[in-house]
Protein backbone atom coordinates (compact mmCIF):
# COMPACT_ATOMS: atom_id res chain seq x y z
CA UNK A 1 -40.87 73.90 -94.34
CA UNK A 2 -43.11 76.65 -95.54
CA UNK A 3 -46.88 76.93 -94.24
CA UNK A 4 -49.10 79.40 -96.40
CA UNK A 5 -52.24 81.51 -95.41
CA UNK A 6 -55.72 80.28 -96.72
CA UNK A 7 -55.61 82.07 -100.64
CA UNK A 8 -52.63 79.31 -101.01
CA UNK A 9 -53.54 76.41 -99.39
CA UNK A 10 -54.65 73.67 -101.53
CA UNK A 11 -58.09 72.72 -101.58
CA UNK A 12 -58.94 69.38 -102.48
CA UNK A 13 -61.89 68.42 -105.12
CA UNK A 14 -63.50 65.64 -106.56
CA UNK A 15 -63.69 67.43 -109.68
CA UNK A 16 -64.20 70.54 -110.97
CA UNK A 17 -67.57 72.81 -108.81
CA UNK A 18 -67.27 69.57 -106.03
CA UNK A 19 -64.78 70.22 -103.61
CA UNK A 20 -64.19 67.66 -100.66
CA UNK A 21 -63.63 70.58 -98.12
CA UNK A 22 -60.09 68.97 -97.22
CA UNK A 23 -57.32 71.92 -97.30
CA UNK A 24 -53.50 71.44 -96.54
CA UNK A 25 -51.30 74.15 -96.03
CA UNK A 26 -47.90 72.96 -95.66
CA UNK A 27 -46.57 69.40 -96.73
CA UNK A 28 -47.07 67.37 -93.64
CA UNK A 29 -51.32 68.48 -94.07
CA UNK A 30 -50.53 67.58 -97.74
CA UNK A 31 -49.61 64.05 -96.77
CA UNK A 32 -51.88 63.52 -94.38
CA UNK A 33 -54.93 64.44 -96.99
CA UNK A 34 -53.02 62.50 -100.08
CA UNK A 35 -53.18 59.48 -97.51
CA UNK A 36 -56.99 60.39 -96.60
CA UNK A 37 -58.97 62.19 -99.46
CA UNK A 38 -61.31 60.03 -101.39
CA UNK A 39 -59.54 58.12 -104.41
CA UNK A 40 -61.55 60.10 -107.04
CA UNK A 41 -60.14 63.41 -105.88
CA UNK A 42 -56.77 62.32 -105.42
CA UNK A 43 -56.79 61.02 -109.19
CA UNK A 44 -58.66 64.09 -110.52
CA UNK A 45 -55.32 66.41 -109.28
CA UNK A 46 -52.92 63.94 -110.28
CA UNK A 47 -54.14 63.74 -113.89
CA UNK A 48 -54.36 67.68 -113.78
CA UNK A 49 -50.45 68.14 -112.16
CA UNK A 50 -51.96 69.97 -109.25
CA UNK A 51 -49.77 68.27 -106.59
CA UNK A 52 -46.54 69.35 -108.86
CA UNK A 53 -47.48 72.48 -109.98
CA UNK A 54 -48.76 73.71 -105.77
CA UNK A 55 -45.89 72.11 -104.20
CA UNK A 56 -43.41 73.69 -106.96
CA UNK A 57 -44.85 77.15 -107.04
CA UNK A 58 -46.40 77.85 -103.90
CA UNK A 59 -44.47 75.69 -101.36
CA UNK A 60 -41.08 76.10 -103.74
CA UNK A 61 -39.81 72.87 -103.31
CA UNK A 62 -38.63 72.26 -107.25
CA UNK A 63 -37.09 69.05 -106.14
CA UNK A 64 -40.37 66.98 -104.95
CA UNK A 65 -41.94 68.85 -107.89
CA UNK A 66 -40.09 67.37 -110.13
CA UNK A 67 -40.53 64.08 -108.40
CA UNK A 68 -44.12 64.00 -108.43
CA UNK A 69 -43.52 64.53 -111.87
CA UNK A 70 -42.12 61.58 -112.76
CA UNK A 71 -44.90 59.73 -111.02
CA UNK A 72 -47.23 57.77 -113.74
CA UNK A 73 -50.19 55.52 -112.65
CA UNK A 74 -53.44 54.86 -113.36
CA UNK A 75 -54.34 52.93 -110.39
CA UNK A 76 -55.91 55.05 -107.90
CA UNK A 77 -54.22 53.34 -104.67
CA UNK A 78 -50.76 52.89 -106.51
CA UNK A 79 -50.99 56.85 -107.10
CA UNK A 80 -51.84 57.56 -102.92
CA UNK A 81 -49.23 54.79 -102.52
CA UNK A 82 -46.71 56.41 -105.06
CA UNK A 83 -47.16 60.02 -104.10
CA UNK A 84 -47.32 59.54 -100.08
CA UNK A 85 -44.09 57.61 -99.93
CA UNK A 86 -42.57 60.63 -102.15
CA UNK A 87 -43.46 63.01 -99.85
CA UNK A 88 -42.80 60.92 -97.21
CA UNK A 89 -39.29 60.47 -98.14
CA UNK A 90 -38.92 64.17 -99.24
CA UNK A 91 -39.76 65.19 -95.68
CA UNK A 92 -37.81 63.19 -94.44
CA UNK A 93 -34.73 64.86 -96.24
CA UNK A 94 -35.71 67.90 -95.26
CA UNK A 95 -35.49 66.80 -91.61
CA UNK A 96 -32.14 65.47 -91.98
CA UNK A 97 -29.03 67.79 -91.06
CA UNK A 98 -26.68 69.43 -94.17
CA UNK A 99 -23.74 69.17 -92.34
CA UNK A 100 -22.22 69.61 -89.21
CA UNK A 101 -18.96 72.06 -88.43
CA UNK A 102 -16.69 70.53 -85.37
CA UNK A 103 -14.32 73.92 -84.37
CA UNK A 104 -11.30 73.21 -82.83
CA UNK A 105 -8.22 75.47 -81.81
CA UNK A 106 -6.36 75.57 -85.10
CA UNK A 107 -8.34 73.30 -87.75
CA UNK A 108 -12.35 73.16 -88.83
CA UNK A 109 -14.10 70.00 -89.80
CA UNK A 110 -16.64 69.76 -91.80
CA UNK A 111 -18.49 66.26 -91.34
CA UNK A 112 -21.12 65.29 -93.95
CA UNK A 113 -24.39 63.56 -92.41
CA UNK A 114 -24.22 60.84 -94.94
C-alpha cells in the first residue's frame, strides 16, 4: 500500500478556499477521514470525483478507482456509508495472500487462497 509525501496527500475541504485541515496520505488515513470529515466535505469531493481521480492517479489503485466510480448517491451518510465499506473491502483484498507455492522434492503446488 503506497504512502505519499505532503504535495500528494489529499487534503480535505468543505468547498472550494475552506479546507477542513484533515489530510490522508495512504488509504487506511483515507478511510479513517471518509468515516470522520464533516458530511459537507465528504459530498463536495464526491460530486467533484476527487476520491477516484487521487486514489487512481496518485495512490494507483485503478481497481478501487473504478469502484468509487460506480458509486452514485445523494445522501450524504449513504455516500460515507457507500465509499467506507469500498475501501474497506478493497483493503481488505489487498491484505489477503495471491497465492501460496508448497515445494516438494519432485512436484510444485500452487494453492489459490480462495
Amino acid at each position: 500500500m503506497r504512502t505519499v509525501q505532503d504535495p500528494e496527500a489529499f487534503y480535505f475541504y468543505e468547498a472550494i478556499d475552506k479546507p477542513t485541515g484533515d489530510v490522508a496520505r495512504n488509504l487506511a488515513d483515507f478511510l479513517e477521514k471518509v468515516k470522520t470529515v464533516r458530511s459537507e466535505s465528504l459530498l463536495f469531493h464526491f460530486q467533484r470525483n476527487d476520491f477516484q481521480n487521487w486514489v487512481g492517479k496518485t495512490i494507483g489503485d485503478s481497481k478501487l478507482a473504478r469502484k468509487l466510480g460506480e458509486i452514485s448517491s445523494t445522501d450524504n451518510e449513504e455516500v460515507r456509508a457507500h465509499v467506507s465499506k469500498t475501501i474497506e473491502n478493497r483493503l481488505r483484498e489487498l491484505k489477503e495472500p495471491f497465492a501460496h507455492i508448497v515445494v516438494g522434492q519432485d512436484t510444485a503446488v500452487i494453492l489459490s487462497p480462495r
